[in-house]
Protein backbone atom coordinates (compact mmCIF):
# COMPACT_ATOMS: atom_id res chain seq x y z
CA UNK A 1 19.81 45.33 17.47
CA UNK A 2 22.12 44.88 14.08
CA UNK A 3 20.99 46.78 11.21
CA UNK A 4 21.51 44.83 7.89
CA UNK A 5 21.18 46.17 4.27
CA UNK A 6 21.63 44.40 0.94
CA UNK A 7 22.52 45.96 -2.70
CA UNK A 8 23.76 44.49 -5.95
CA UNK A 9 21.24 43.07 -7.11
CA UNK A 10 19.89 43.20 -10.56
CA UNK A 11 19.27 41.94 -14.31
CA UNK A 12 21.82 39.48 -15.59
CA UNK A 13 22.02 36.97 -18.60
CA UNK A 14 22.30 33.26 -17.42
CA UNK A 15 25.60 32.31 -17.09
CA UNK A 16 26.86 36.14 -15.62
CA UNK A 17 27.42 36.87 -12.32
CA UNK A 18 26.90 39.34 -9.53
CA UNK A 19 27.88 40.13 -6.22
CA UNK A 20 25.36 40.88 -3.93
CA UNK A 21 26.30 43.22 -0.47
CA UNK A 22 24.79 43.22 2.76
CA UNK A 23 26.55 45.77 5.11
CA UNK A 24 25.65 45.57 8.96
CA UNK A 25 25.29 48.23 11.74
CA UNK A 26 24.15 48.43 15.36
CA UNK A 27 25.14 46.15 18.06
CA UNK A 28 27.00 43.35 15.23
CA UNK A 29 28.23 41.26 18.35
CA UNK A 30 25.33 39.87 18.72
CA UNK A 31 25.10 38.16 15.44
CA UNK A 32 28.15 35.51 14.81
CA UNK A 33 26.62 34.11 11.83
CA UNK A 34 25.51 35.71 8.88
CA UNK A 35 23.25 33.79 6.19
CA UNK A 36 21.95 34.32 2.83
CA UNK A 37 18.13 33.09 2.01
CA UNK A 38 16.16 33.72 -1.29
CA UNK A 39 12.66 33.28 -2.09
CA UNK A 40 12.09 32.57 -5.63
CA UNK A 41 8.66 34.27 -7.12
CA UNK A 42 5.07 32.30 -5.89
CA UNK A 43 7.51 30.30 -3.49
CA UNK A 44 8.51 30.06 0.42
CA UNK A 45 11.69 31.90 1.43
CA UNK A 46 14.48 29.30 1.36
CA UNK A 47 18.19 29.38 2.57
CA UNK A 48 21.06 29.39 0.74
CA UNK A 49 24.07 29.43 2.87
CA UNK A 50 26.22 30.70 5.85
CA UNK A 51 29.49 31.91 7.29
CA UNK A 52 30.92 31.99 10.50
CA UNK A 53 31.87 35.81 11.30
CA UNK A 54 35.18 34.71 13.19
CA UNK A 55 35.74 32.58 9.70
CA UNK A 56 35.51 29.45 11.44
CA UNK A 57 33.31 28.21 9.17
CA UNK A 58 30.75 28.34 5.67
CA UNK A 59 27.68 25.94 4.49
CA UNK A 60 26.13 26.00 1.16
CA UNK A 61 23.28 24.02 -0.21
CA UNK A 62 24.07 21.88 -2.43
CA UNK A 63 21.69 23.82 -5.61
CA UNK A 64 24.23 26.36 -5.64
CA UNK A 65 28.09 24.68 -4.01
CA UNK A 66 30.47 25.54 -6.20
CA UNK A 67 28.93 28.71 -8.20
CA UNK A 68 28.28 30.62 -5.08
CA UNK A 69 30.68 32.02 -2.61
CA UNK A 70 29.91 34.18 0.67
CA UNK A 71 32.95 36.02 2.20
CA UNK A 72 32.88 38.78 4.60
CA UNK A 73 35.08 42.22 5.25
CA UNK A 74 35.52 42.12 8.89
CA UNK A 75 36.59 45.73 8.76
CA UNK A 76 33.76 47.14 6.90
CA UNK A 77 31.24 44.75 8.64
CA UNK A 78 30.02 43.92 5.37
CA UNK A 79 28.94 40.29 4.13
CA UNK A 80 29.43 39.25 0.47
CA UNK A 81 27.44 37.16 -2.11
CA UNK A 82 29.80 35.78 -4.94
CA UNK A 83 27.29 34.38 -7.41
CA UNK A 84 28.71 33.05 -10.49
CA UNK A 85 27.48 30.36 -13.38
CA UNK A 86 23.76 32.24 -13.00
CA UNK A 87 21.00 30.14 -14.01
CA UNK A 88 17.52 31.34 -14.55
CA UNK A 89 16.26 29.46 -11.37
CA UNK A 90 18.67 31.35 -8.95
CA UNK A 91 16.01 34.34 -10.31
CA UNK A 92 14.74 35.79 -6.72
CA UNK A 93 14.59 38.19 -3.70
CA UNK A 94 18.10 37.76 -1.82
CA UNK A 95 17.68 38.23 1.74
CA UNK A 96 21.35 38.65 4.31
CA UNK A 97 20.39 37.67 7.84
CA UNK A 98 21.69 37.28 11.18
CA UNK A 99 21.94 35.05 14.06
CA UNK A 100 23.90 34.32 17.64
CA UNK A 101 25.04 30.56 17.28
CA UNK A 102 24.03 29.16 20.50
CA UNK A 103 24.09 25.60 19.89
CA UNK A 104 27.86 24.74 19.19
CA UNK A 105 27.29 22.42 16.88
CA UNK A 106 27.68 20.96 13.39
CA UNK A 107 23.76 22.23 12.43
CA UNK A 108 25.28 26.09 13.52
CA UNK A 109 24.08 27.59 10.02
CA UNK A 110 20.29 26.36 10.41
CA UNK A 111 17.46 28.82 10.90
CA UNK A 112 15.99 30.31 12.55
CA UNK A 113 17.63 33.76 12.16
CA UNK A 114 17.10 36.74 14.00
CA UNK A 115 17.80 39.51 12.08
CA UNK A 116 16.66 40.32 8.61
CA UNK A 117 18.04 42.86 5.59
CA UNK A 118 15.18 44.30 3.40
CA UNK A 119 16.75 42.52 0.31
CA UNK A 120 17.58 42.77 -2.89
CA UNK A 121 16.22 41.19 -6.43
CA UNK A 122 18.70 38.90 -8.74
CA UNK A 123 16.36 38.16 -11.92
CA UNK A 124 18.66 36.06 -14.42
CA UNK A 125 17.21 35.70 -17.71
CA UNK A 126 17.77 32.39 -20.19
């Protein structure tokens, strides 16, 4: 199983930034893409983006391309969440999750993922 656990989240003015961390343990072979999701409060959980672990790739939706930015440390195993430009709408719980990309293909970043940090709350405030 991989083991994956967030920090860095926070309180931060709109317009700030933070970088959120998700650091991964176990058996991290098994997951070869590594997501961000977020679930605003009174709504569904909803993704955000995704990175290739060899770097072959990233995906962002288009509500945050261009303030966020996930990179990873290969040698720490640990996934990054670059979020600049906060507005208070980005306010949420920040989940990092994991998946094997089976498919090949140009939808590799879709859900569903497999494996699941406990996350971490962002609250941005206007």
């Amino acid at each position: 199983q991989v083991r994956l656990v967030e920090s860095g989240g926070g309180l931060v003015q709109a317009g700030g930034s933070l970088r959120l961390s998700c650091a991964a343990s176990g058996r991290t072979y098994m997951s070869d893409v590594m997501g961000w999701f977020r679930q605003p409060p009174g709504k569904q959980r909803e993704f955000v983006g995704a990175i290739k672990r060899n770097g072959g790739g990233s995906y962002y939706v288009d509500s945050v391309k261009g303030r966020f930015t996930i990179s990873r440390d290969r040698a720490a195993d640990t996934l990054y969440l670059q979020m600049d430009n906060l507005r208070p709408e980005d306010t949420a719980v920040y989940y990092c999750a994991g998946k094997m990309d089976f498919s090949g293909s140009s939808n590799w970043f879709r859900p569903p993922y497999d494996y699941w940090g406990q996350g971490t709350q962002v609250t941005v405030s206007s």
